[in-house]
Structures are given as C-alpha cells and as structure tokens.
C-alpha atoms as a PDB file:
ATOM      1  CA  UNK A   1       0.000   0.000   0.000  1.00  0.00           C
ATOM      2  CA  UNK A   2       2.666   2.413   0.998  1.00  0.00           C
ATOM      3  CA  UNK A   3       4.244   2.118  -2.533  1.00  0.00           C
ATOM      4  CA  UNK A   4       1.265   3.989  -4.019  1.00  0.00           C
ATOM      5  CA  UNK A   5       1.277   6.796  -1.313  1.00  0.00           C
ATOM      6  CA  UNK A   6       3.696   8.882  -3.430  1.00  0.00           C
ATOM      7  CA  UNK A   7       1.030   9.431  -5.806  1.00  0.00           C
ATOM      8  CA  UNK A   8      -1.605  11.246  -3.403  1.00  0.00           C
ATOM      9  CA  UNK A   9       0.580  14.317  -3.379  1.00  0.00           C
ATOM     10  CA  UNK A  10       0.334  14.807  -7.428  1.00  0.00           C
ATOM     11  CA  UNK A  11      -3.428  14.140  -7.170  1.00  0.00           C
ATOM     12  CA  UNK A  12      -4.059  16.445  -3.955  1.00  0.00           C
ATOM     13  CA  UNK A  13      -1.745  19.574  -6.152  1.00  0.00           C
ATOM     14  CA  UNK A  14      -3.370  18.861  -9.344  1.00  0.00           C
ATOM     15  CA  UNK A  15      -6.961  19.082  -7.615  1.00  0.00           C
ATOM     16  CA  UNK A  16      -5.675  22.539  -5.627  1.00  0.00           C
ATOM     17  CA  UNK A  17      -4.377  23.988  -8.758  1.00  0.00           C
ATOM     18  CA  UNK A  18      -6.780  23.220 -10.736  1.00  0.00           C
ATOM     19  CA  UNK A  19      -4.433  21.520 -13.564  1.00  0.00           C
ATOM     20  CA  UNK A  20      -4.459  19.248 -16.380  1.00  0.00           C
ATOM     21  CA  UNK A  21      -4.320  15.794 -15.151  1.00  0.00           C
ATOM     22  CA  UNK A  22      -3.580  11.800 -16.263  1.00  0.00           C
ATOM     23  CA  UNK A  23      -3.679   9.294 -14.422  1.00  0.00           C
ATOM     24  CA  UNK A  24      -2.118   5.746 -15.492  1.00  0.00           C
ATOM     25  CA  UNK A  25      -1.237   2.288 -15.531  1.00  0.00           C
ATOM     26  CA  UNK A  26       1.006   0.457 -17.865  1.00  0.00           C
ATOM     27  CA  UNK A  27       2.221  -3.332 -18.270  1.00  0.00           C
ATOM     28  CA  UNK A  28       4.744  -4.725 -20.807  1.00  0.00           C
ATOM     29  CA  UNK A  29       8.122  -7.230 -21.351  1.00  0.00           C
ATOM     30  CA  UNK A  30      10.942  -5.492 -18.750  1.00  0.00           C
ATOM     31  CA  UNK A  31      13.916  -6.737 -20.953  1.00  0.00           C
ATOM     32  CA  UNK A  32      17.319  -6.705 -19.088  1.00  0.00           C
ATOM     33  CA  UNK A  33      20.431  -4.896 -20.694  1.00  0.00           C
ATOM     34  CA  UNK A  34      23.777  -4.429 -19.061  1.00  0.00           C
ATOM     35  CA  UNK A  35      25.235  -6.142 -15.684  1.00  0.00           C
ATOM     36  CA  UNK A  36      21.766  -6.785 -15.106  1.00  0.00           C
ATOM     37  CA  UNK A  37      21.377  -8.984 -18.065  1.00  0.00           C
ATOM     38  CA  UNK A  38      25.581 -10.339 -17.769  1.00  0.00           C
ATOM     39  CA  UNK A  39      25.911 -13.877 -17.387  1.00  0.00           C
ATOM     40  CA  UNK A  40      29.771 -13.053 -16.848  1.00  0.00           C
ATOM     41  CA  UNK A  41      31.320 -15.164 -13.695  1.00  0.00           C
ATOM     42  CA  UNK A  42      31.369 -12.309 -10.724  1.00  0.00           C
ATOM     43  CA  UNK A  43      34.656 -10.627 -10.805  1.00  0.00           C
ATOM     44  CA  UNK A  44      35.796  -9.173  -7.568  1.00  0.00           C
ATOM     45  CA  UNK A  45      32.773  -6.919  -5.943  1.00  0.00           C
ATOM     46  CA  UNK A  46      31.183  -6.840  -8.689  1.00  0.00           C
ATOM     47  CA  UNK A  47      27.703  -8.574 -10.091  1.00  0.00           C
ATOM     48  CA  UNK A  48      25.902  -9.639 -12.788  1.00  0.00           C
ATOM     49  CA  UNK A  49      21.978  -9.997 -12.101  1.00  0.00           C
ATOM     50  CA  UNK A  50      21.788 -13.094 -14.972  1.00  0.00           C
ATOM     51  CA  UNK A  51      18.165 -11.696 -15.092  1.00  0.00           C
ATOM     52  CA  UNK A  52      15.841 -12.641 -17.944  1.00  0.00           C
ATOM     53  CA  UNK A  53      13.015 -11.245 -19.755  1.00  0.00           C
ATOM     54  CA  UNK A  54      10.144 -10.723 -17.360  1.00  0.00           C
ATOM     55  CA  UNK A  55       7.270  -8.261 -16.794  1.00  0.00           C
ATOM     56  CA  UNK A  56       6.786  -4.677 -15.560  1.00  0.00           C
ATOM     57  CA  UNK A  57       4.067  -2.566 -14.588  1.00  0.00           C
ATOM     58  CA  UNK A  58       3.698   1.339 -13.509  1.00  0.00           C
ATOM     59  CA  UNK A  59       1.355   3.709 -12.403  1.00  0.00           C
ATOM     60  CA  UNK A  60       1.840   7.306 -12.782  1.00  0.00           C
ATOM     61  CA  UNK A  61       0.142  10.702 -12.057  1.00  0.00           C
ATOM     62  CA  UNK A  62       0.984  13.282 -14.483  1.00  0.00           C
ATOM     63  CA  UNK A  63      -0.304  17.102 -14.422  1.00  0.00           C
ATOM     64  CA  UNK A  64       0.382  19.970 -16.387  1.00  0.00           C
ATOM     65  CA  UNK A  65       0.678  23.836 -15.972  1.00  0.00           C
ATOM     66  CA  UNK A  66       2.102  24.627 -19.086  1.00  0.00           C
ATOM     67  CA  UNK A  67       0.214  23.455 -22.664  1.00  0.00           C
ATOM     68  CA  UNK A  68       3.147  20.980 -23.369  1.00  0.00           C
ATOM     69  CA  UNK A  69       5.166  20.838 -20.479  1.00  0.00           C
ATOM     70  CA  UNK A  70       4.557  19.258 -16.611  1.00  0.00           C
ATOM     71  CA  UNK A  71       5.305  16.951 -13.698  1.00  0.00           C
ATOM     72  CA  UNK A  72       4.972  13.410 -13.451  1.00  0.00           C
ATOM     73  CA  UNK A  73       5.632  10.542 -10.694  1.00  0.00           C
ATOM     74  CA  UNK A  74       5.798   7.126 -11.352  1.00  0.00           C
ATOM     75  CA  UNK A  75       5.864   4.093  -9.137  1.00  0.00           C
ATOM     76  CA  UNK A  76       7.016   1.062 -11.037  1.00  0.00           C
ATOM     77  CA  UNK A  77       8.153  -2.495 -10.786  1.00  0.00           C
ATOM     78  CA  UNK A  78      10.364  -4.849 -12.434  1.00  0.00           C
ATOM     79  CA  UNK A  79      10.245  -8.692 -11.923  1.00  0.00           C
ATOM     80  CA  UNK A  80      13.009 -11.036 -13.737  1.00  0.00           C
ATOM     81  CA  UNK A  81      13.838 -14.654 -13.158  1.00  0.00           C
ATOM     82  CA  UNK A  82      17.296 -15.683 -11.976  1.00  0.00           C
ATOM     83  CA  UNK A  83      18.995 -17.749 -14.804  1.00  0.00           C
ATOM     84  CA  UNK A  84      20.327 -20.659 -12.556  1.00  0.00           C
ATOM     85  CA  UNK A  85      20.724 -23.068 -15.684  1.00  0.00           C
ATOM     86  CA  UNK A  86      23.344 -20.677 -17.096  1.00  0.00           C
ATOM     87  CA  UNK A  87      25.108 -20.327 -13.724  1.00  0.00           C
ATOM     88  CA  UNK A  88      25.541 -23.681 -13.484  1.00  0.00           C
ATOM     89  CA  UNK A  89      27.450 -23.911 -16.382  1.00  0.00           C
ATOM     90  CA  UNK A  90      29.885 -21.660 -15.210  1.00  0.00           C
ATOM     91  CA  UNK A  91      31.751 -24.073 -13.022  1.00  0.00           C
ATOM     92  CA  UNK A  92      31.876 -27.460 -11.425  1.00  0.00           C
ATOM     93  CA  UNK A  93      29.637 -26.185  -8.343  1.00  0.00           C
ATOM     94  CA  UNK A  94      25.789 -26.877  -8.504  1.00  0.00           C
ATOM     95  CA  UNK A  95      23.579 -24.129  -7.464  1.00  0.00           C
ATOM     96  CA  UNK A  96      20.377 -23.291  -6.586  1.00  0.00           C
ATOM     97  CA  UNK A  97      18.522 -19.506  -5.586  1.00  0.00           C
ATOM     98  CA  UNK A  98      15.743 -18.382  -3.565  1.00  0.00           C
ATOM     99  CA  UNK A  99      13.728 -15.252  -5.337  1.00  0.00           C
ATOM    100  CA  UNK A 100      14.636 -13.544  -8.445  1.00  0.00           C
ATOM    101  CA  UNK A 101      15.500 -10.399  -9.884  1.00  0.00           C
ATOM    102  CA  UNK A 102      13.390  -7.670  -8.447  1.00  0.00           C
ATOM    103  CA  UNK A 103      13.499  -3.796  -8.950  1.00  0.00           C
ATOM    104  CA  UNK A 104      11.557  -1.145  -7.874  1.00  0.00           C
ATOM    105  CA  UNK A 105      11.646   2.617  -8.784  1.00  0.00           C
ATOM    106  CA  UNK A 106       9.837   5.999  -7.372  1.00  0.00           C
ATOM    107  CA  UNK A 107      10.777   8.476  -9.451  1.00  0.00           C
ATOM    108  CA  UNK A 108       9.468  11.922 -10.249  1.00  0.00           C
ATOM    109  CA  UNK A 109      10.598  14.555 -13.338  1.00  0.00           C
ATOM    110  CA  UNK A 110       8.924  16.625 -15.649  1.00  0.00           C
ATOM    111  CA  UNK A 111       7.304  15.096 -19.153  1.00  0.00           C
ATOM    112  CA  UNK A 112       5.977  16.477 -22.400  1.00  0.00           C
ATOM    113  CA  UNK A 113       2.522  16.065 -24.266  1.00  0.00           C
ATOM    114  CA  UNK A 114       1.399  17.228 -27.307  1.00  0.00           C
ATOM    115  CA  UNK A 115      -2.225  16.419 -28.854  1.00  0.00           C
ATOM    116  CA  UNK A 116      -2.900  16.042 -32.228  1.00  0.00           C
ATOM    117  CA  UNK A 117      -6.434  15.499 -33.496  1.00  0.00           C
ATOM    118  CA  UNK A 118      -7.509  12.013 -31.168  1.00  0.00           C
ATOM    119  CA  UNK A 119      -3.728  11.204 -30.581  1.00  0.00           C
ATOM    120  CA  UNK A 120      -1.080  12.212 -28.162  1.00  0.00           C
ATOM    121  CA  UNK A 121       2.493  12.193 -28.255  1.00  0.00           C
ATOM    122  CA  UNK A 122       4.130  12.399 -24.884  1.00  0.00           C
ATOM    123  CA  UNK A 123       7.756  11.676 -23.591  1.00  0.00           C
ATOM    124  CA  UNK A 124       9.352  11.463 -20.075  1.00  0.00           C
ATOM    125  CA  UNK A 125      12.231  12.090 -18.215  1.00  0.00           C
ATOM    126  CA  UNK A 126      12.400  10.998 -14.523  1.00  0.00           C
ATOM    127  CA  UNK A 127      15.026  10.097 -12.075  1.00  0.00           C
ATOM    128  CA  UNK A 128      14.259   8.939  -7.801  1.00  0.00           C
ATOM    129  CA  UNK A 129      15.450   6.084  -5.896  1.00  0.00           C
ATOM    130  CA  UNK A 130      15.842   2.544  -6.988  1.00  0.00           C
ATOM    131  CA  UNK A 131      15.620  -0.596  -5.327  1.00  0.00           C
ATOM    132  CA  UNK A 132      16.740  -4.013  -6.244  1.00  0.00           C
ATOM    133  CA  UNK A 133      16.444  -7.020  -4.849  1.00  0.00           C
ATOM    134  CA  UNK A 134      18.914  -9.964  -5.597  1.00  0.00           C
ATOM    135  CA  UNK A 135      18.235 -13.748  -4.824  1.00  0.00           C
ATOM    136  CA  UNK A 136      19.745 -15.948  -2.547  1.00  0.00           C
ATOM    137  CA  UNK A 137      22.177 -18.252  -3.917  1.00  0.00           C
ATOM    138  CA  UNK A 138      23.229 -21.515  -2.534  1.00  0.00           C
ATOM    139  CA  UNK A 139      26.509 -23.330  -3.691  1.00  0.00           C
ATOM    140  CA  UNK A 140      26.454 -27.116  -3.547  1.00  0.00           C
ATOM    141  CA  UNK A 141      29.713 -28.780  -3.624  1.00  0.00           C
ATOM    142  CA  UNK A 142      30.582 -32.055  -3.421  1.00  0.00           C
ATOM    143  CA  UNK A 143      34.165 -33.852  -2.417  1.00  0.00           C
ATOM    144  CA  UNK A 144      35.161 -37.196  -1.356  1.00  0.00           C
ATOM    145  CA  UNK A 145      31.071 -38.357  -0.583  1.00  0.00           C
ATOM    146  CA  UNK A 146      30.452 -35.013   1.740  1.00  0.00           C
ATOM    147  CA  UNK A 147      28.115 -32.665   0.546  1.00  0.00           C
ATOM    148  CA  UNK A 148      28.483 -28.908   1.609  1.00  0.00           C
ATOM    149  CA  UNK A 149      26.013 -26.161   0.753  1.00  0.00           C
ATOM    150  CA  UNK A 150      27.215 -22.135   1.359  1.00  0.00           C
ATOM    151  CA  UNK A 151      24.371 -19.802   0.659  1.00  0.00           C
ATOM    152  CA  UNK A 152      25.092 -15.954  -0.058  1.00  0.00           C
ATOM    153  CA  UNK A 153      21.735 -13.314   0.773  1.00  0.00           C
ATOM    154  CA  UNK A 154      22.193  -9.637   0.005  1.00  0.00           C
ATOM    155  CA  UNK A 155      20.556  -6.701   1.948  1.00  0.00           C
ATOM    156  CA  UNK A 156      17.945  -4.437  -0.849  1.00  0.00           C
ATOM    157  CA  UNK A 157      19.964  -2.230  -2.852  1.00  0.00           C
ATOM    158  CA  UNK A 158      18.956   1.692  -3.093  1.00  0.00           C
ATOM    159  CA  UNK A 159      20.359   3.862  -5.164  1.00  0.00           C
ATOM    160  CA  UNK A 160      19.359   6.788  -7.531  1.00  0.00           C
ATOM    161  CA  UNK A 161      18.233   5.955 -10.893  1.00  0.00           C
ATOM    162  CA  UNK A 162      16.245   7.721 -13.879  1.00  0.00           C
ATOM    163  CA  UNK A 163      13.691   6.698 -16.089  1.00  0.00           C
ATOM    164  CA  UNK A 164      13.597   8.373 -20.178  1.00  0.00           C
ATOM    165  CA  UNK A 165      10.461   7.358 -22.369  1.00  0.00           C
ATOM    166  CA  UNK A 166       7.978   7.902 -25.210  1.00  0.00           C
ATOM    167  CA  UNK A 167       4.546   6.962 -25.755  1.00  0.00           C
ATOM    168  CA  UNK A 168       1.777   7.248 -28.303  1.00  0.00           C
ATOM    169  CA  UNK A 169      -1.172   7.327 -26.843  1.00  0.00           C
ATOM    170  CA  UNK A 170      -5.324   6.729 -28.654  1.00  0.00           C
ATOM    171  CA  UNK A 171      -7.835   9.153 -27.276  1.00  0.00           C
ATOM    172  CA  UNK A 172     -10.349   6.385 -27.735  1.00  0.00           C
ATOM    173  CA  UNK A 173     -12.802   8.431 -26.052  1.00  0.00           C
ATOM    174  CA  UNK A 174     -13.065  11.858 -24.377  1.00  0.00           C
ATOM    175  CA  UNK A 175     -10.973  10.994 -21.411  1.00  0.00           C
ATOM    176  CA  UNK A 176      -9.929   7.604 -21.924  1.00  0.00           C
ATOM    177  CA  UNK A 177      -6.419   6.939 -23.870  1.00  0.00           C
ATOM    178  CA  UNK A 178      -4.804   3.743 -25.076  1.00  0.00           C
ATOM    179  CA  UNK A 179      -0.591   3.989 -25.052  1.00  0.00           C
ATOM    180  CA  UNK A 180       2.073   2.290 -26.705  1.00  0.00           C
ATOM    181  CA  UNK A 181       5.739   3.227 -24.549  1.00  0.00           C
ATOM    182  CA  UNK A 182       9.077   2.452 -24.428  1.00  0.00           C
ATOM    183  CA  UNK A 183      10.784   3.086 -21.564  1.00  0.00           C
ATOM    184  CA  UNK A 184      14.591   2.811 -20.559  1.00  0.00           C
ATOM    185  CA  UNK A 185      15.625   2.633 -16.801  1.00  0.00           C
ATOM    186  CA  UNK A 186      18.925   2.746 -15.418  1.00  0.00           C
ATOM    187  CA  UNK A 187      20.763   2.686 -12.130  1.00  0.00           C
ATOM    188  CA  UNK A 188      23.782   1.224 -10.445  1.00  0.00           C
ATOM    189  CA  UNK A 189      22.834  -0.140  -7.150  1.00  0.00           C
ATOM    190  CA  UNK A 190      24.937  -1.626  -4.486  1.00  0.00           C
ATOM    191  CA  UNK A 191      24.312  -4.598  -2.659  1.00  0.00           C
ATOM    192  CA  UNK A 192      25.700  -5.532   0.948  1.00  0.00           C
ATOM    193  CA  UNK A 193      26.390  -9.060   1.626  1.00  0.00           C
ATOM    194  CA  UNK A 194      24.746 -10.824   4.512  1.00  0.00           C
ATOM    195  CA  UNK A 195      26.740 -12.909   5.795  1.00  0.00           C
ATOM    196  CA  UNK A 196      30.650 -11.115   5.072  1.00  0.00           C
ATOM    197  CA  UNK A 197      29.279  -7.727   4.846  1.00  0.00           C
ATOM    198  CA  UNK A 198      30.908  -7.509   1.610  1.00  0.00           C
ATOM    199  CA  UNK A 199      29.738  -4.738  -0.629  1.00  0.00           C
ATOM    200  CA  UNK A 200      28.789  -5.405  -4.351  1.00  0.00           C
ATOM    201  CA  UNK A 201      27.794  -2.681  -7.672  1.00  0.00           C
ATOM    202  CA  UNK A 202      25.873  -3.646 -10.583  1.00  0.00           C
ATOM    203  CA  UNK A 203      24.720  -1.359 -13.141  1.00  0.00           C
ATOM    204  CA  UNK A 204      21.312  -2.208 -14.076  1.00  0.00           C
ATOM    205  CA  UNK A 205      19.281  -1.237 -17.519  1.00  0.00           C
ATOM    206  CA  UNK A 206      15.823  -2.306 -18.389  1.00  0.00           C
ATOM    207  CA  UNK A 207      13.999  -1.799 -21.610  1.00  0.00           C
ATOM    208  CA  UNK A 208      10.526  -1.243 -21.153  1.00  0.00           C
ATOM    209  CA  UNK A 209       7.560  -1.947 -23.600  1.00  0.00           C
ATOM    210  CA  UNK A 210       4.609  -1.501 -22.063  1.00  0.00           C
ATOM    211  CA  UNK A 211       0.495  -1.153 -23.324  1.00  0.00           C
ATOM    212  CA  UNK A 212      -1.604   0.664 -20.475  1.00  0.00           C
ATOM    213  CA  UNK A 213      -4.105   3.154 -20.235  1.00  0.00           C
ATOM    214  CA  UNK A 214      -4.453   6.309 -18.711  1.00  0.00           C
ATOM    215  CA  UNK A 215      -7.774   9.027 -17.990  1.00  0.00           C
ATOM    216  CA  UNK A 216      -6.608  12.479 -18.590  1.00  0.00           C
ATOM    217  CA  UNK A 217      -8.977  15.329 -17.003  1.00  0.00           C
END
C-alpha cells in the first residue's frame, strides 16, 4: 500500500491547482540490458543480475501547468527470473537460488505532451530512488562423498536511478487513452552481503515496452 502513497501528493496539487491531469497504468516485457542482463562469472565486488526477460508494470500521475510541459511521478516495478541453468554452467559447483530479480523505482521529473487530433504524443524524463532485490544463492559442492552447501543473501539495494520514455497514446474516447511506450531505466545499485558484509555494484538497464491506459482530465 505504501508504494502507491507517493502518488496522493500529485493528485491532492493537481486538484488545488486546478491543472491538467492523467492518471495511469502500464504493463509490458521489462527486458534486461547491461550487468543486469551479464551472465559473466562475478569478478571481484562486482555482479551480474543473470536476469531474464520478465514483466513490468507502472502507475503514474501526471499534471500539467504549461500546454506541453509538466510533472509526473511514477511508481514502477520490475520482476526477472534468476537464470540458474546458465550459472551452473559456469563451473563445477551446482547451485540453486531463492527469489529472483526484483526492482523497484519511485521516481518523479517533468514530461511532455502534445495532442494532435484524437492522438497524443508524450515523452518522459524521470530520475528517484531505486531498489533491487537480488536472490539468494546456494553453492552445492561435493568432495570425497560429503556434501556442503554455502548460501550468499544480500541486503535491498537503493540507489538513484532515472527513467527516459515515449509513448503514443489513442484518445479512444473523451478521457480515456490507449498507449504504446518504451521506456529505458537505469541505475547502479549496491548490494551488501549478509553474511561477510561484503559490498557489491551492478549497473542495471531495463527496456521497457509496455500497453496501459491512462484518464486524462
């Protein structure tokens, strides 16, 4: 519940000043790019998320005070399944995970919109916090008959990230509009290891394409 509570401030402004409003949702393929997507073995403290296509959803409140030009925020999620088959090609070691690829932004930045006849064309630019959540891995070793099993948990990762997009949206009635976006978000978060308080970076990048729809008062 708490996630959506940044958007009552945009809605409580926009009713005050009387502004243009949209309000949104929006689902789609979150396609990993970067660390996020590296199946590289981890070198030193850094990571590589070995995340794989997945799903995303947002919802955003966006008002404007200019004819083209206003403020948005966004709460948004990413969720991406660990690639443990490819892991386990990466050395003699068999291992297993608990959770997947997770991130999570709250961002907030201004965005443009421009109407022409029953479509819009609008675009974004929006940068807040990011947080990431990385699975727990277990390495399974065996030697000599004894099997051994180390698993590695990492604390939630915040950092700031930013969010650029475009969208074409279909007025397909008065109020009610149909979008088409691509989004791309990026961050590099840090994660602190559990157990050996080790700290870890990974640059993440998501590609976003996403079908929602949105009122706009």
């Amino acid at each position: 519940m708490k996630k959506y509570l940044i958007l009552l401030p945009a809605l409580l402004v926009c009713y005050t000043l009387s502004a243009q409003l949209t309000v949104g949702i929006d689902g789609g393929l979150s396609i990993p790019t970067g660390q996020y997507a590296g199946t590289a073995s981890t070198s030193g403290n850094t990571l590589n998320g070995y995340a794989k296509i997945g799903s995303c959803y947002d919802a955003y409140v966006g008002f404007k005070f200019l004819p083209f030009i206003g403020a948005m925020v966004q709460y948004g999620a990413n969720n991406n399944s660990f690639d443990v088959a490819k892991l386990n090609t990466s050395g003699t070691s068999t291992f297993t995970t608990s959770g997947g690829d997770k991130i999570a932004e709250y961002l907030i930045g201004p965005y443009f919109s421009i109407k022409l006849a029953n479509i819009k064309l609008e675009a974004k630019l929006l940068g807040g916090i990011v947080s990431s959540n990385y699975p727990t891995i277990t390495d399974n070793t065996s030697f000599n008959g004894v099997t051994s099993s180390v698993s590695n948990s990492f604390d939630t990762g915040n950092d700031f990230g930013f969010c650029a997009g475009a969208k074409i949206k279909f007025m397909v009635a008065r109020i009610v509009g149909i979008g088409l976006g691509v989004d791309y978000l990026a961050s590099s978060v840090s994660f602190q290891g559990v157990g050996n308080g080790n700290t870890y970076k990974m640059s993440e990048g998501v590609i976003q394409a996403t079908l929602g729809v949105s009122l706009d008062l």
